[in-house]
N, C-alpha and C. Protein backbone atom coordinates (compact mmCIF):
# COMPACT_ATOMS: atom_id res chain seq x y z
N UNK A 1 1.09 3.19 11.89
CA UNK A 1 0.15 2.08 11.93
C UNK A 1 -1.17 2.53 11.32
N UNK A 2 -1.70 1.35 11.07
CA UNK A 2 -3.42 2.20 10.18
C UNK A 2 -3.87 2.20 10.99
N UNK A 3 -4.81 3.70 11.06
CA UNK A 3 -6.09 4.27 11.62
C UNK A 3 -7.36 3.68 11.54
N UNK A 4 -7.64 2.64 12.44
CA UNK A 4 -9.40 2.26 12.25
C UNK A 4 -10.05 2.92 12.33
N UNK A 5 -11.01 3.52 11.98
CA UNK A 5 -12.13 4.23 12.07
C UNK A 5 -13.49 3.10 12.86
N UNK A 6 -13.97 4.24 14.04
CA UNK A 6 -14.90 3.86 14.58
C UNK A 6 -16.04 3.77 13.96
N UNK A 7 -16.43 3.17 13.38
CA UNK A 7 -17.85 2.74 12.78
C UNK A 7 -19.14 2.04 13.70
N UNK A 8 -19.17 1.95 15.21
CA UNK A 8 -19.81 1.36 15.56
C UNK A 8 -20.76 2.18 15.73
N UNK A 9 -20.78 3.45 16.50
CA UNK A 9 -21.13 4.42 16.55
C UNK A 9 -21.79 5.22 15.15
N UNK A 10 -21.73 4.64 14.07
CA UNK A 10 -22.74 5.56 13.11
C UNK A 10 -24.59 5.33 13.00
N UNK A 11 -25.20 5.31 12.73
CA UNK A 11 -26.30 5.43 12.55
C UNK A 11 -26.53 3.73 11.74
N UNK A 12 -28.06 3.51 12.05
CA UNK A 12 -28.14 2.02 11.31
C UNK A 12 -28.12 1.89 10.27
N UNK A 13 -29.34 3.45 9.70
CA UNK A 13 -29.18 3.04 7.66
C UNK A 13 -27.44 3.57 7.61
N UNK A 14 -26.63 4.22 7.59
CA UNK A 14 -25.57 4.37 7.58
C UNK A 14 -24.67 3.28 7.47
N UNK A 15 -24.50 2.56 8.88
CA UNK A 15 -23.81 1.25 9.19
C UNK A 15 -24.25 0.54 7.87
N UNK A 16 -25.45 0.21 7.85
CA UNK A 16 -25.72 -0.82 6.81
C UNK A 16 -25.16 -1.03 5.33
N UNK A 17 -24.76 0.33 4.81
CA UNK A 17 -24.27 0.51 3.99
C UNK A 17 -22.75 -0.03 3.88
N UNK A 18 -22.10 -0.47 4.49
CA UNK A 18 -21.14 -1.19 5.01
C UNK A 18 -21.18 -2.11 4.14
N UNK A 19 -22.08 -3.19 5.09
CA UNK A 19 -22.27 -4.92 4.95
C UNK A 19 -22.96 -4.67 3.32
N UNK A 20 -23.38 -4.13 2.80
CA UNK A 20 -23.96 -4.41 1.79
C UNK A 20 -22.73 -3.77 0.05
N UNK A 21 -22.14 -3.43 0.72
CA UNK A 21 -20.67 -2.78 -0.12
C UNK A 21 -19.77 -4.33 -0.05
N UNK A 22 -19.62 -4.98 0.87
CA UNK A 22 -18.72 -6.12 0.72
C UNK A 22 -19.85 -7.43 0.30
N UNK A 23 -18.48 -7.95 -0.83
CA UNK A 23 -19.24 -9.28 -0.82
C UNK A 23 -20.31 -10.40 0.16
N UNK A 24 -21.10 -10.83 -0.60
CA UNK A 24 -21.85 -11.76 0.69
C UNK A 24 -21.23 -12.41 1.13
N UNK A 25 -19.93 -13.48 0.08
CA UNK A 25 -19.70 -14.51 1.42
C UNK A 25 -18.53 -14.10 2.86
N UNK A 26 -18.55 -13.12 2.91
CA UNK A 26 -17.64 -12.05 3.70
C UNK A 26 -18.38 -11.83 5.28
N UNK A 27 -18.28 -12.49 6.24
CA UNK A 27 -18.81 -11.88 7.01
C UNK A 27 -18.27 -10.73 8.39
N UNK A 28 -16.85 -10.26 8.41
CA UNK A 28 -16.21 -9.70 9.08
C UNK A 28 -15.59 -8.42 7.93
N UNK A 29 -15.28 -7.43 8.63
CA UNK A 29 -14.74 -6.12 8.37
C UNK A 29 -14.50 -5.21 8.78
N UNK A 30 -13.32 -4.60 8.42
CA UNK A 30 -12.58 -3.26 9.01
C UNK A 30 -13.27 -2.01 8.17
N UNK A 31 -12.39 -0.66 8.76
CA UNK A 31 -12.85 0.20 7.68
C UNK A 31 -12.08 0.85 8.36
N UNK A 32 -10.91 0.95 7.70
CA UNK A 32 -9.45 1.96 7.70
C UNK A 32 -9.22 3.23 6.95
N UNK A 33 -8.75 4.34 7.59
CA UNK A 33 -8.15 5.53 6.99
C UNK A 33 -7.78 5.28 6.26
N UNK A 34 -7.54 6.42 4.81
CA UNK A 34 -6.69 6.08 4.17
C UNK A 34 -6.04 7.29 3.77
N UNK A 35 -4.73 6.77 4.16
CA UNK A 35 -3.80 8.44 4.72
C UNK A 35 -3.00 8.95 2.70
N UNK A 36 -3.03 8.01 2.07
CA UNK A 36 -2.24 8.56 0.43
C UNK A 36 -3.33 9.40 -0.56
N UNK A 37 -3.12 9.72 -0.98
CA UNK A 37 -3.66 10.53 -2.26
C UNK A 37 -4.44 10.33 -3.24
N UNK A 38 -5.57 10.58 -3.09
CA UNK A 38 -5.95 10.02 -3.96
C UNK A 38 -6.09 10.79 -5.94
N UNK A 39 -6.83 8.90 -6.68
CA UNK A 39 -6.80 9.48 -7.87
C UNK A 39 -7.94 9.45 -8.11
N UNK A 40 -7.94 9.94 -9.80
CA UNK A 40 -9.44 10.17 -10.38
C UNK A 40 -10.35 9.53 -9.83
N UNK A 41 -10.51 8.07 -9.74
CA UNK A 41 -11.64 7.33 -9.56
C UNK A 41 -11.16 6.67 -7.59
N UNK A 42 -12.07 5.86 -7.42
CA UNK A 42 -11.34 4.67 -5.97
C UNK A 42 -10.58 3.58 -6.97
N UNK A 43 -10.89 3.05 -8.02
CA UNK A 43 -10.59 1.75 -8.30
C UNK A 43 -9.12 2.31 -8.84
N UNK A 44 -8.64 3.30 -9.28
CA UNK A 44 -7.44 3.97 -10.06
C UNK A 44 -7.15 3.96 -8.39
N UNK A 45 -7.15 4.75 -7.63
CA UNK A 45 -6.51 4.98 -6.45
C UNK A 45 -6.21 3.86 -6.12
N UNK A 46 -6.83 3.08 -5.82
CA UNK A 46 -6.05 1.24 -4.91
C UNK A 46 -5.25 0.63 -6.10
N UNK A 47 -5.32 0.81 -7.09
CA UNK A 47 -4.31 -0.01 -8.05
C UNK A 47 -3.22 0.80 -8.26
N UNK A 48 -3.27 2.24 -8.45
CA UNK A 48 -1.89 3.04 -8.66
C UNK A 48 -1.54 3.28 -7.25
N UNK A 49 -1.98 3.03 -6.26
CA UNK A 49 -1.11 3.46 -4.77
C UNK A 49 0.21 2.74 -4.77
N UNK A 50 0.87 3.43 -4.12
CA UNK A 50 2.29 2.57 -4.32
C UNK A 50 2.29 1.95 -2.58
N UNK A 51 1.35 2.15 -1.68
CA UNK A 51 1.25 1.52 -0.54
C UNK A 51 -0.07 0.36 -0.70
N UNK A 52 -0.02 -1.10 0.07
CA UNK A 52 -1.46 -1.65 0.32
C UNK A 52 -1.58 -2.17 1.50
N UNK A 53 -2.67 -2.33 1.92
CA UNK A 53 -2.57 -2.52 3.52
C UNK A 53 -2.55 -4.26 3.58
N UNK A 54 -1.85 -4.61 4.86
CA UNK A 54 -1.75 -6.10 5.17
C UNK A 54 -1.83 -6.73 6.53
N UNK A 55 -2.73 -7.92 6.74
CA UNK A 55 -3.07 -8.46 7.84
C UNK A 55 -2.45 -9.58 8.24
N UNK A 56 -2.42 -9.71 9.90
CA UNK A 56 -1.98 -10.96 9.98
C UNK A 56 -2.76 -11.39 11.29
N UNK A 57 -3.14 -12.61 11.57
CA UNK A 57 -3.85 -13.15 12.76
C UNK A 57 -3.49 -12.68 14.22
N UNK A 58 -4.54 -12.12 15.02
CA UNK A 58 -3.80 -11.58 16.41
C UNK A 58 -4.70 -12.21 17.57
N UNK A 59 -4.60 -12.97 18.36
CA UNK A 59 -5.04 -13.49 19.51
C UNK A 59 -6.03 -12.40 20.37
N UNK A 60 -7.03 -12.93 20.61
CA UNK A 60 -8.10 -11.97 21.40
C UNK A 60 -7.33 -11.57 22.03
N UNK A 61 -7.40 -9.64 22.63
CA UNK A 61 -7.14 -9.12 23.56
C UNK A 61 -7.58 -9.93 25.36
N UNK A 62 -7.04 -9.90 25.83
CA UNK A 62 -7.24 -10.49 27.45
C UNK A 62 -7.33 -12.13 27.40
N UNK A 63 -6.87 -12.72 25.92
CA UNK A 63 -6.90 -14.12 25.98
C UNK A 63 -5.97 -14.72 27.38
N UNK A 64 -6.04 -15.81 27.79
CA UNK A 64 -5.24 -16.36 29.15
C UNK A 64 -4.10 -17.01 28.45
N UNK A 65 -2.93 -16.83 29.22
CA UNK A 65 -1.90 -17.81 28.17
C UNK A 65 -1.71 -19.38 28.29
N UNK A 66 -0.91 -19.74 28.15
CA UNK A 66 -1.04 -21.34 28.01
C UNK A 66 -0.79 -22.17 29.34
N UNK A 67 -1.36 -22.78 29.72
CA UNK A 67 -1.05 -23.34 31.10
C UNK A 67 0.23 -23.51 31.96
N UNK A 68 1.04 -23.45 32.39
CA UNK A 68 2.05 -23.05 33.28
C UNK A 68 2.72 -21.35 32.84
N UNK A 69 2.28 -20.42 32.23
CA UNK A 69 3.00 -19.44 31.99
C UNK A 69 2.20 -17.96 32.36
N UNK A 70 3.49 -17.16 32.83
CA UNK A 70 2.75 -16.18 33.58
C UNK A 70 2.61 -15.06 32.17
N UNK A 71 1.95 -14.23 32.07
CA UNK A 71 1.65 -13.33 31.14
C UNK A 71 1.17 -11.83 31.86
N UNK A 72 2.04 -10.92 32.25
CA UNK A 72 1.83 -9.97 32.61
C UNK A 72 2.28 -8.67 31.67
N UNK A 73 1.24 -8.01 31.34
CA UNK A 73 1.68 -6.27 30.57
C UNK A 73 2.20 -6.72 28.93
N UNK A 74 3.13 -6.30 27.90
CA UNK A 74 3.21 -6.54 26.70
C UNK A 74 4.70 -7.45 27.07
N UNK A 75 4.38 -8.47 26.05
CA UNK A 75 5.69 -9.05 25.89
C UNK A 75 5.49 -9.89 24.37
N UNK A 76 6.93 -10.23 24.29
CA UNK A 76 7.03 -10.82 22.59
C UNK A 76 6.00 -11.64 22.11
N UNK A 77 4.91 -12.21 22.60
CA UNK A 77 3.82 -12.97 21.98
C UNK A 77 3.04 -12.38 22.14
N UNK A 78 2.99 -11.05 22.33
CA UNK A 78 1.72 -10.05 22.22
C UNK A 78 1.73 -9.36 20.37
N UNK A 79 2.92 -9.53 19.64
CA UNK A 79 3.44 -8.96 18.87
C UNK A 79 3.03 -9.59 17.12
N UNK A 80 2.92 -9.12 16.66
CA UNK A 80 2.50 -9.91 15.27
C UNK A 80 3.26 -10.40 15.20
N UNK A 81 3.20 -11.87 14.63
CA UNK A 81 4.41 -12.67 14.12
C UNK A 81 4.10 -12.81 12.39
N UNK A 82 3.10 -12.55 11.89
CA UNK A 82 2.71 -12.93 10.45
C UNK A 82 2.54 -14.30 9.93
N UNK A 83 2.29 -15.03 9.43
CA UNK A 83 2.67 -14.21 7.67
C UNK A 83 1.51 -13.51 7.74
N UNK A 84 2.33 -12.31 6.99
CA UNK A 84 1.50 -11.06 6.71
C UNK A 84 0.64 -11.53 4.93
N UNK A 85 -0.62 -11.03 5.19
CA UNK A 85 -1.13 -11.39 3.78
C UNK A 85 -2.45 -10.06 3.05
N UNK A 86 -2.33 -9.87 2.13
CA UNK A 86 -3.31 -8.52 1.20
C UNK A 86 -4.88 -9.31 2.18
N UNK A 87 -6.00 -8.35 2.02
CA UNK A 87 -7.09 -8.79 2.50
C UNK A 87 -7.23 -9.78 0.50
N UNK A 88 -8.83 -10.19 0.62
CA UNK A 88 -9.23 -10.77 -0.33
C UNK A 88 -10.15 -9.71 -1.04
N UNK A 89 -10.80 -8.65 0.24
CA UNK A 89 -12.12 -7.33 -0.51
C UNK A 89 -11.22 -6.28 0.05
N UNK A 90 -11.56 -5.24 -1.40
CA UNK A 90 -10.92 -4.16 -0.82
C UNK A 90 -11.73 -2.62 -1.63
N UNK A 91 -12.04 -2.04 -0.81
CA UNK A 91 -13.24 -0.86 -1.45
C UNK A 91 -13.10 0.55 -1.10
N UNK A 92 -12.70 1.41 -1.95
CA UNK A 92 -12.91 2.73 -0.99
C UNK A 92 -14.42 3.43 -0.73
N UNK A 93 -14.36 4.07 0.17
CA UNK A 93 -15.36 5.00 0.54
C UNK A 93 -14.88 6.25 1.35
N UNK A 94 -16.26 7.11 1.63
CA UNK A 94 -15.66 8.55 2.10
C UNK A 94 -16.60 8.63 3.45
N UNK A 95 -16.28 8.71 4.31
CA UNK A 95 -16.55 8.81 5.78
C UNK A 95 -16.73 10.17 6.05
N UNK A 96 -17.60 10.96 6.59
CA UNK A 96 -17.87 12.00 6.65
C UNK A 96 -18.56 12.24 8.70
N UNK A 97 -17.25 12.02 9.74
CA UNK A 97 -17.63 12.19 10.58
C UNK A 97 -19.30 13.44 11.57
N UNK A 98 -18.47 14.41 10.88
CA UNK A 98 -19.38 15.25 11.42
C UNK A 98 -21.07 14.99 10.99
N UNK A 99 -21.06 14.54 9.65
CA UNK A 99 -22.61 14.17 9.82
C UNK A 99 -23.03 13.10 9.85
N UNK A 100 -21.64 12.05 10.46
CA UNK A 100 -22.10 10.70 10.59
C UNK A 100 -23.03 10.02 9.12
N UNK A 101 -21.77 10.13 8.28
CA UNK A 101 -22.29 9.36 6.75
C UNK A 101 -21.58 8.94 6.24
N UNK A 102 -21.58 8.13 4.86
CA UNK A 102 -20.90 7.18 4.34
C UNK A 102 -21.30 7.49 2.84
N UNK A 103 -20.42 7.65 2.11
CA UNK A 103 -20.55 7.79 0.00
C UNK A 103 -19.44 6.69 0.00
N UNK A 104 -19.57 6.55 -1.76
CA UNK A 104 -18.80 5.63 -1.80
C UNK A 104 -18.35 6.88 -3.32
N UNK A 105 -19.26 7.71 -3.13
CA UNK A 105 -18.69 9.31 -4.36
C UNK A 105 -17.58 10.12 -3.83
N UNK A 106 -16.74 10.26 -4.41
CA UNK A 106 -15.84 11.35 -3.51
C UNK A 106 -16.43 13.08 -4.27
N UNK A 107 -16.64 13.91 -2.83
CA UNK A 107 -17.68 15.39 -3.55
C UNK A 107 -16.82 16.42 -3.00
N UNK A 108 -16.36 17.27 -3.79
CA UNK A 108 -15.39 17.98 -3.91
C UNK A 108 -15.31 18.98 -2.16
N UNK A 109 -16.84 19.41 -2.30
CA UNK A 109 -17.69 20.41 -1.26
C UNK A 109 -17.42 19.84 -0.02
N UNK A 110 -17.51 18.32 -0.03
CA UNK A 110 -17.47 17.63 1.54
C UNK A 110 -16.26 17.75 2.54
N UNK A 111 -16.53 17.36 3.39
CA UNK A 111 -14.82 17.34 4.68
C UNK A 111 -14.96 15.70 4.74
N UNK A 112 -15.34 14.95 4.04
CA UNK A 112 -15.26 13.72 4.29
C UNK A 112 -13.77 13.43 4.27
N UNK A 113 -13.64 11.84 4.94
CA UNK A 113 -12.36 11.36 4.94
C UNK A 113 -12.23 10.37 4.12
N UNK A 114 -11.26 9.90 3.27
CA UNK A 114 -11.10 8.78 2.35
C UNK A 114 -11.02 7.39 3.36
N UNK A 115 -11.74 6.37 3.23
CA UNK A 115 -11.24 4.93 3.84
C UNK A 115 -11.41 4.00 2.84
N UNK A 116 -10.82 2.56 3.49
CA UNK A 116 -10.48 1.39 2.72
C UNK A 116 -11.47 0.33 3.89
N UNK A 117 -12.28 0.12 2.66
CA UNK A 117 -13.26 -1.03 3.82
C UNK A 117 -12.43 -2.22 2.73
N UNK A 118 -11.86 -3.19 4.23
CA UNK A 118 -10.96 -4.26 3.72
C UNK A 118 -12.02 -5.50 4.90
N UNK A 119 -12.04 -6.73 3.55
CA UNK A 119 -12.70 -8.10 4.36
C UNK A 119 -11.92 -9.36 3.71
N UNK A 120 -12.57 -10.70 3.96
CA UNK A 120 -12.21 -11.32 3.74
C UNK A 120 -10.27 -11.65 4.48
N UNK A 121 -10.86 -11.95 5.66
CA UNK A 121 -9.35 -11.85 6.43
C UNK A 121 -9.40 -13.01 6.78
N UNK A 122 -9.01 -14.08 6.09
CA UNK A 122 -8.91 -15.84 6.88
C UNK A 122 -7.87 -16.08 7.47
N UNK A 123 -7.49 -17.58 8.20
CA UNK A 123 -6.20 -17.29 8.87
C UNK A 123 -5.45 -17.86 7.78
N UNK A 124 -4.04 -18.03 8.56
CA UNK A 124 -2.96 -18.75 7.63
C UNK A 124 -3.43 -20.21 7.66
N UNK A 125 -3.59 -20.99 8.67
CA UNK A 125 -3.81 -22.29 8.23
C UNK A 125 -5.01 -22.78 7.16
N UNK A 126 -4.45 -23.37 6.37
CA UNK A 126 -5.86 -24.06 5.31
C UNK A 126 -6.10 -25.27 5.86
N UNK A 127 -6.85 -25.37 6.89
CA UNK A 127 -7.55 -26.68 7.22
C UNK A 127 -8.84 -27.23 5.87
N UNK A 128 -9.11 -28.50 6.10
CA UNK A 128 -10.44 -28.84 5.29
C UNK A 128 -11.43 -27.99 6.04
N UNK A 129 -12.63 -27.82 4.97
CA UNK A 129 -13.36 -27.34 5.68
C UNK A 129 -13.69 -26.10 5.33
N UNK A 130 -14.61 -25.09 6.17
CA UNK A 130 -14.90 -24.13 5.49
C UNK A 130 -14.19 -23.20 7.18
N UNK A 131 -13.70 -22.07 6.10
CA UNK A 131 -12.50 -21.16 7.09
C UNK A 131 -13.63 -20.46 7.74
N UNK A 132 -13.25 -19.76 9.28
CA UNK A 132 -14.22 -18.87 9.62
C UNK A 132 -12.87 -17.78 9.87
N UNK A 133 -13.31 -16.57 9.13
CA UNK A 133 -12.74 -15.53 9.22
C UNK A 133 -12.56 -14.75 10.81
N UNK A 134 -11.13 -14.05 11.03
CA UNK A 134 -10.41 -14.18 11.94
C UNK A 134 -11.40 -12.91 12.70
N UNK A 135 -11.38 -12.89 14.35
CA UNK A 135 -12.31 -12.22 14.89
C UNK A 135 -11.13 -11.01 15.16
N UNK A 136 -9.80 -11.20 15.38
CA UNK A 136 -9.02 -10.17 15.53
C UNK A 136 -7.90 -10.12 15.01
N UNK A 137 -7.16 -9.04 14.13
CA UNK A 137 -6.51 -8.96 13.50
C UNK A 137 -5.58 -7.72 13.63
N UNK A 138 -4.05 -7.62 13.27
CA UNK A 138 -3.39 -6.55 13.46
C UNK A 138 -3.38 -6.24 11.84
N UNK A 139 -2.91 -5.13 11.61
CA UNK A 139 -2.79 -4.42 9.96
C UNK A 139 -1.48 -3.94 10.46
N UNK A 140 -1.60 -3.37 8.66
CA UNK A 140 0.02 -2.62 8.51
C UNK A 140 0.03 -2.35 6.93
N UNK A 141 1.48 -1.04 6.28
CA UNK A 141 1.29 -1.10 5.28
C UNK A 141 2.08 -1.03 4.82
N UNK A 142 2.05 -1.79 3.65
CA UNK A 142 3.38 -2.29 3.06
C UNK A 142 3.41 -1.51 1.73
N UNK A 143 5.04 -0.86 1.72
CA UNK A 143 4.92 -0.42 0.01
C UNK A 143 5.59 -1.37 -0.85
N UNK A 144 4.56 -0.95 -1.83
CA UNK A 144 4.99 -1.75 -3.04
C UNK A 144 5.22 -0.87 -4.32
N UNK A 145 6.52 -1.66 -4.56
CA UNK A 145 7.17 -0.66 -5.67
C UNK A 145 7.95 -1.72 -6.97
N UNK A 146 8.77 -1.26 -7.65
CA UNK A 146 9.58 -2.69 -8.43
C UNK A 146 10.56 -2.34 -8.08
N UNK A 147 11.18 -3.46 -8.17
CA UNK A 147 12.81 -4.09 -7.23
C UNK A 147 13.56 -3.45 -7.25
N UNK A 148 14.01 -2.39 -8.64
CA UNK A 148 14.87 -1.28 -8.00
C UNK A 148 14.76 -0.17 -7.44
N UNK A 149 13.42 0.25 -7.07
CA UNK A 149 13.25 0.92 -5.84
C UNK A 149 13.25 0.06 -4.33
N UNK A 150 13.17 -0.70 -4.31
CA UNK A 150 13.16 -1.64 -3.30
C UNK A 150 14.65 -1.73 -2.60
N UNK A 151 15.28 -1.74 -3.49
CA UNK A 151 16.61 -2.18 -3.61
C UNK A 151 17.53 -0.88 -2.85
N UNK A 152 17.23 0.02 -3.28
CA UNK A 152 17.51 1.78 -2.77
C UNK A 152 17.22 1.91 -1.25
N UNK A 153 15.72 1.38 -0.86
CA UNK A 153 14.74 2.28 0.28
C UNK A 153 15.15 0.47 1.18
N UNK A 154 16.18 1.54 2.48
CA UNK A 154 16.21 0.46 3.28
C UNK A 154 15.10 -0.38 3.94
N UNK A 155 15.28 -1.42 4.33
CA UNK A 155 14.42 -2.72 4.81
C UNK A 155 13.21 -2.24 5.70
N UNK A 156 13.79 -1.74 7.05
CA UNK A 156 12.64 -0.75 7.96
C UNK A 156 11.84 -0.17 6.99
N UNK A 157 12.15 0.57 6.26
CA UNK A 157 10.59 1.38 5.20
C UNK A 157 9.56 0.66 4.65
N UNK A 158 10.30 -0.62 4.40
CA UNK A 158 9.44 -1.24 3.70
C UNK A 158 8.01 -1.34 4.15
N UNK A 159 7.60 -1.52 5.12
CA UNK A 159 6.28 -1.66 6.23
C UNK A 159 6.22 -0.26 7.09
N UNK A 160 5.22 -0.56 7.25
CA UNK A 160 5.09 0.50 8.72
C UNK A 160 4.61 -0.26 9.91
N UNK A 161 4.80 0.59 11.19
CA UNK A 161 4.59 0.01 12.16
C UNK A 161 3.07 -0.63 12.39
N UNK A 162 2.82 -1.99 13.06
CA UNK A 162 1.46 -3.07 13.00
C UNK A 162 0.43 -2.41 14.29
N UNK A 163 -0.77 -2.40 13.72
CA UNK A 163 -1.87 -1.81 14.70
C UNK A 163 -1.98 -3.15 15.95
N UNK A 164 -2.37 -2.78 16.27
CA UNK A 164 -2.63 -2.98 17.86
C UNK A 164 -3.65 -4.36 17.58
N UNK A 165 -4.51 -4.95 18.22
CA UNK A 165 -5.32 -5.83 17.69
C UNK A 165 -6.64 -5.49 17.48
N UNK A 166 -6.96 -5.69 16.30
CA UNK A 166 -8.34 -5.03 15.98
C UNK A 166 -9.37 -6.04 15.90
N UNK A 167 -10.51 -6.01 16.42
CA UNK A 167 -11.79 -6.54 16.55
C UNK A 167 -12.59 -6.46 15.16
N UNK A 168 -12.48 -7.69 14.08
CA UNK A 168 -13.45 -7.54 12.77
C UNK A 168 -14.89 -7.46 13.03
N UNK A 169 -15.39 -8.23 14.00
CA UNK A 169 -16.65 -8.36 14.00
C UNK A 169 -17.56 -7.88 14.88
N UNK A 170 -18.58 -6.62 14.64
CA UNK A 170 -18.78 -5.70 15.60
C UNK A 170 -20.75 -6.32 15.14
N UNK A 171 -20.91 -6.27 16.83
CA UNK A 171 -22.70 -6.60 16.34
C UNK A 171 -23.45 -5.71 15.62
N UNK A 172 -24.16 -5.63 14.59
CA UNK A 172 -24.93 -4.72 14.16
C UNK A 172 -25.87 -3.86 14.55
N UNK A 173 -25.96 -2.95 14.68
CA UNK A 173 -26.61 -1.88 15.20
C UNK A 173 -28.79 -2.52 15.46
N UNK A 174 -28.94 -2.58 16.46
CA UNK A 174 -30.04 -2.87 16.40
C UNK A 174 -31.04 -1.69 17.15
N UNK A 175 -32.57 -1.34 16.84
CA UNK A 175 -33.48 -1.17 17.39
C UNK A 175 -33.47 -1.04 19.67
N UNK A 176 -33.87 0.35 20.10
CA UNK A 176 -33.60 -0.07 21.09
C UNK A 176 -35.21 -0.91 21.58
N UNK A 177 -35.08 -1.51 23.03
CA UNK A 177 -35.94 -2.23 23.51
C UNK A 177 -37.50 -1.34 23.39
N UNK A 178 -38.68 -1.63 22.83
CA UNK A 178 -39.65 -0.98 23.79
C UNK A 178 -40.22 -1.38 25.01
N UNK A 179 -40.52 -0.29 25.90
CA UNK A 179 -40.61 -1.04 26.97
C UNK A 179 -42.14 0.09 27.38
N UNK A 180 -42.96 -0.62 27.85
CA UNK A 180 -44.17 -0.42 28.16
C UNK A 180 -44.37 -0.04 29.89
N UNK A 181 -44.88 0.32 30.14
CA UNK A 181 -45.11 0.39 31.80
C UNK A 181 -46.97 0.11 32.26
N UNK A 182 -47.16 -0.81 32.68
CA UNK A 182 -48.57 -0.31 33.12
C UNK A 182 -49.09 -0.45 33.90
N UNK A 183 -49.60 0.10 34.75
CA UNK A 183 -50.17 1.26 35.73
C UNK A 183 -51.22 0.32 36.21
């Protein structure tokens, strides 16, 4: 399953660098490991990967279920059902835990980690109207290859197993309170 990376926890000029990497009209986003190999550039790496990552709509964690039904621990409507679909933004960058930073350079010297900041996650239904992008979402990754490799690599491979439900929209890091005392 893909690895989210905790981003809430970085620093503000840090974080910020985020929201300002994805398009404006985008207002939700992940920022996933990215476990393949990379190439010369990010933009060569996401187009020659032979894996891409894919979302599908997941019901708030601790949502209540539908009126007469009991819902206790995991059961089959806890489970992605799909349709599974590519995000719409998709960007690499290099995450560099230990000093809590963010490039979008990959530097030979660093221990940074490669990720995929993926947005633009709407649901399946196209109502009129203007979509509001989904607050929780499961991933997964699908390879993509041409049909006669497809054809070879049984059905199970095709995907990997779906993350858990992930939270797109995390509040932005703000300023703490000042607080005065007087005497």
């Amino acid at each position: 399953a893909p690895a989210v990376i905790p981003i809430a926890h970085l620093p503000s000029p840090e974080y910020q660098k985020i929201p300002r990497l994805v398009e404006q009209s985008f207002t939700a986003f992940l920022v996933v490991r990215w476990p393949w190999p990379l190439a010369a550039t990010a933009v060569e790496t996401l187009k020659t990967s032979p894996y891409v990552i894919e979302y599908c709509d997941a019901p708030q964690p601790g949502e209540k279920p539908p009126e007469g039904k009991v819902q206790e621990g995991e059961n089959v409507n806890d489970r992605p059902k799909g349709p599974w679909r590519e995000p719409n933004y998709t960007s690499l960058i290099f995450y560099d835990a230990d000093n809590s930073t963010i490039t979008t350079e990959f530097q030979a010297d660093s221990e940074a980690t490669p990720a995929i900041v993926i947005a633009g996650l709407y649901p399946t239904e196209s109502g009129g109207g203007i979509q509001m992008e989904l607050s929780f979402t499961h991933l997964r990754w699908r390879y993509r290859a041409p049909a006669a490799d497809m054809a070879r690599i049984p059905t199970p491979l095709h995907y990997s197993t779906a993350s858990g439900a992930e939270r797109t929209k995390v509040a932005r890091p703000t300023l703490p309170p000042e607080v005065q005392l007087e005497c």
